[in-house]
N, C-alpha and C. Protein backbone atom coordinates (compact mmCIF):
# COMPACT_ATOMS: atom_id res chain seq x y z
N UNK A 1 29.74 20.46 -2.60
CA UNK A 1 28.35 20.84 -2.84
C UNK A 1 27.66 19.71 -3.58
N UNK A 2 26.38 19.34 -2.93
CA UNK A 2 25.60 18.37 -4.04
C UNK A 2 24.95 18.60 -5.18
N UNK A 3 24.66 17.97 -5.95
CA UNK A 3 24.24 18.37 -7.19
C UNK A 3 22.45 18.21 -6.82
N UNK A 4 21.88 18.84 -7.86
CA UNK A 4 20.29 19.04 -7.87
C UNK A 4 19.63 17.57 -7.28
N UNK A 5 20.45 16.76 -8.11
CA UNK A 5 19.79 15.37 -7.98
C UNK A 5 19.91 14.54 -6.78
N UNK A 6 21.07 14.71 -6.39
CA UNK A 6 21.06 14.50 -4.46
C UNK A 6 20.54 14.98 -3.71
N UNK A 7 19.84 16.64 -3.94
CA UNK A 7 19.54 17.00 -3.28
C UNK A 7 17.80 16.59 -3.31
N UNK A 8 17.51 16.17 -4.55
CA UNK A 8 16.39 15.67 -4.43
C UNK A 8 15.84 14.17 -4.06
N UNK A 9 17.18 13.53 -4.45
CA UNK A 9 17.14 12.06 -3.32
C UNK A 9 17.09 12.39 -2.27
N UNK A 10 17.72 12.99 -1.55
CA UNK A 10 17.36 13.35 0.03
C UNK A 10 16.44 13.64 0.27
N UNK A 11 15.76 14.74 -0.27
CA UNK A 11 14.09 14.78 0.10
C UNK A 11 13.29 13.81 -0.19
N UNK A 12 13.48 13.42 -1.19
CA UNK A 12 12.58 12.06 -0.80
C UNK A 12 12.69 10.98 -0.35
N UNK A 13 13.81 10.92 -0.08
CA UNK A 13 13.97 9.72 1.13
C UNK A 13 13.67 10.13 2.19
N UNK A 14 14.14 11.40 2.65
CA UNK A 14 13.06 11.93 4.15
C UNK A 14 12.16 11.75 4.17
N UNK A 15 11.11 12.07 2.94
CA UNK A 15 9.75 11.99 2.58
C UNK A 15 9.33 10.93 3.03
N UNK A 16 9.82 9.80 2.66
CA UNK A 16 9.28 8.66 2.65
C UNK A 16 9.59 8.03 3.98
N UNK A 17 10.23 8.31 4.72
CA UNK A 17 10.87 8.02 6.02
C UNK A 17 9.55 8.91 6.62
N UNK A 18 9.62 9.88 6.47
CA UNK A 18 8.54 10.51 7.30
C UNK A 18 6.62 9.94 7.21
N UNK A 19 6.77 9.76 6.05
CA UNK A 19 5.50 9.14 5.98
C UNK A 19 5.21 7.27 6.00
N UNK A 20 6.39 6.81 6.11
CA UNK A 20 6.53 5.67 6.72
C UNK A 20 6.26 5.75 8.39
N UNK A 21 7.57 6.64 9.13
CA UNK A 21 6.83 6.76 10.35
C UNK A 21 5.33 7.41 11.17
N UNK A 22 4.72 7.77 9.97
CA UNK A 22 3.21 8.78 10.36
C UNK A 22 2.51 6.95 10.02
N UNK A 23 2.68 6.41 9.09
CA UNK A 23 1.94 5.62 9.01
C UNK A 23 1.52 4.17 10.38
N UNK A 24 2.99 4.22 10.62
CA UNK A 24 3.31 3.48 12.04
C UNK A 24 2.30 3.87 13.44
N UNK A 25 2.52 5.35 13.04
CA UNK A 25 1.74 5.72 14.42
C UNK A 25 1.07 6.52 14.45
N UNK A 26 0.16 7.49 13.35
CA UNK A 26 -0.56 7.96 13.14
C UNK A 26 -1.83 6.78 12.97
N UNK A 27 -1.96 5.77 11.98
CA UNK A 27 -2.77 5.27 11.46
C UNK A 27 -3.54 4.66 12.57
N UNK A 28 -2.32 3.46 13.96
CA UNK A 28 -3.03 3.17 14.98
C UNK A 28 -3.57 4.02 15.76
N UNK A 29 -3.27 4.96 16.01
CA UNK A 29 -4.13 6.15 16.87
C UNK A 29 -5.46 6.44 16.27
N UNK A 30 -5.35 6.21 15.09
CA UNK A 30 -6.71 7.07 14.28
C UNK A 30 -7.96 5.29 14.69
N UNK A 31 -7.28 4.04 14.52
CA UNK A 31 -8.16 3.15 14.57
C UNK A 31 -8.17 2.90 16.31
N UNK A 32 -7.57 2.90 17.21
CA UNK A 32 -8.15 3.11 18.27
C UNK A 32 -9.05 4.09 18.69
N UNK A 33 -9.08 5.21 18.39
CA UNK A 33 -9.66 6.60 18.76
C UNK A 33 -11.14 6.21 18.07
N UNK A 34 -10.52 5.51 17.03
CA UNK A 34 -12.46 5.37 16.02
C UNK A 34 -12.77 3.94 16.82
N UNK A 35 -11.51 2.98 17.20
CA UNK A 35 -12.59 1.83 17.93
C UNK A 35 -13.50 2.85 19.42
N UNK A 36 -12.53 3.17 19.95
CA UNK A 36 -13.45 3.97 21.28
C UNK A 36 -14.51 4.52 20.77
N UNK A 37 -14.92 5.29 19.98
CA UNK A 37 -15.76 6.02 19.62
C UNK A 37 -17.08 5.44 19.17
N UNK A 38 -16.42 4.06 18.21
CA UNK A 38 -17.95 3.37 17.83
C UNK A 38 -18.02 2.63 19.06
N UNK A 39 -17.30 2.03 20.33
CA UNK A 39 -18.25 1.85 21.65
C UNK A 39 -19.12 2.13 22.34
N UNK A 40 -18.63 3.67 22.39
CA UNK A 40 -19.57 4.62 23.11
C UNK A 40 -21.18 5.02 21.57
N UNK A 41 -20.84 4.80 20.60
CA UNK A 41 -21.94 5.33 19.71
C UNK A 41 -22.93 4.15 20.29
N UNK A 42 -22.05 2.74 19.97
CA UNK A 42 -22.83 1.82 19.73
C UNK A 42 -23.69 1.82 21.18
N UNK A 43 -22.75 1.57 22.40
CA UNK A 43 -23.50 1.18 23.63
C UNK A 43 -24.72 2.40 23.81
N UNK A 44 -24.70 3.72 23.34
CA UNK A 44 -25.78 4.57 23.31
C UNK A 44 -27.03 4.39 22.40
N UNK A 45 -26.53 4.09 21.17
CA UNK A 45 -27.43 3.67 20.15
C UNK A 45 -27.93 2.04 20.35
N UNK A 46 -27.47 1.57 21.51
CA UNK A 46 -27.90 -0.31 21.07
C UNK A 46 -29.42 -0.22 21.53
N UNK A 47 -29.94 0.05 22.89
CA UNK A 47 -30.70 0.09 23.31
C UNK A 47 -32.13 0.65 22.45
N UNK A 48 -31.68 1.47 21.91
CA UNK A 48 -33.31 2.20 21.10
C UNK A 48 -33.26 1.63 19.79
N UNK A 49 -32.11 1.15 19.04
CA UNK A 49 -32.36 0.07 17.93
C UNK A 49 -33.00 -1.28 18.18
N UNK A 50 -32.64 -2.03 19.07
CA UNK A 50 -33.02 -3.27 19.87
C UNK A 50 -34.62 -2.67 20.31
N UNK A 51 -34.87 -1.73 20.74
CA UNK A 51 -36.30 -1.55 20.95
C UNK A 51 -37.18 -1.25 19.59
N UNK A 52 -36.43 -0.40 19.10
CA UNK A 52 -37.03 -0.22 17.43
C UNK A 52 -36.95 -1.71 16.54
N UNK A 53 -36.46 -2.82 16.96
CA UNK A 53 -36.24 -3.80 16.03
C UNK A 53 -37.40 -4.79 15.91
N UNK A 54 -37.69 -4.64 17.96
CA UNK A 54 -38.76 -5.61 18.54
C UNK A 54 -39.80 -4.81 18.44
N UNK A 55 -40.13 -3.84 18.13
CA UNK A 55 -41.46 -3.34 17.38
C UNK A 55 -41.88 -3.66 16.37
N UNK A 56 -40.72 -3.44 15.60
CA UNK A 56 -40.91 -3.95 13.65
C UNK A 56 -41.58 -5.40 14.17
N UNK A 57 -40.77 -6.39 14.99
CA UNK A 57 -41.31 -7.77 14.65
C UNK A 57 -42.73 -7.89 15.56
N UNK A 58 -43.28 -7.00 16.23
CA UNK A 58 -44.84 -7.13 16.91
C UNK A 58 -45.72 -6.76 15.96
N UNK A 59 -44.76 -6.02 15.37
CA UNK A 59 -45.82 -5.09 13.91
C UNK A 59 -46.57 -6.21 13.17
N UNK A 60 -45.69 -7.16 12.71
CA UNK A 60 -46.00 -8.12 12.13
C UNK A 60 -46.67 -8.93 12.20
């Protein structure tokens, strides 16, 4: 039988194993998913900023 204290090294070495591997492949999913996302914002939003920009400078 292990004692308290092994048994709590083990959990946290899982711990950390586990959130070592979330970091591996959680983190790139989250920055691809947000690169796709600001593409599509941006290519929707470019057009009426670029028109709102060249107004400001006729304004002038």
């Amino acid at each position: 039988m292990s004692t308290w204290f092994e048994r709590r090294r083990d959990r946290a070495r899982r711990r950390r194993h586990f959130e070592e591997v979330a970091a591996w492949v959680i983190l790139p999913l989250i920055v691809v998913i947000g690169w796709v996302v600001g593409q599509q914002v941006y290519s929707e939003l470019e057009e009426p900023i670029s028109a709102f920009l060249q107004n400001i400078d006729r304004e002038r």
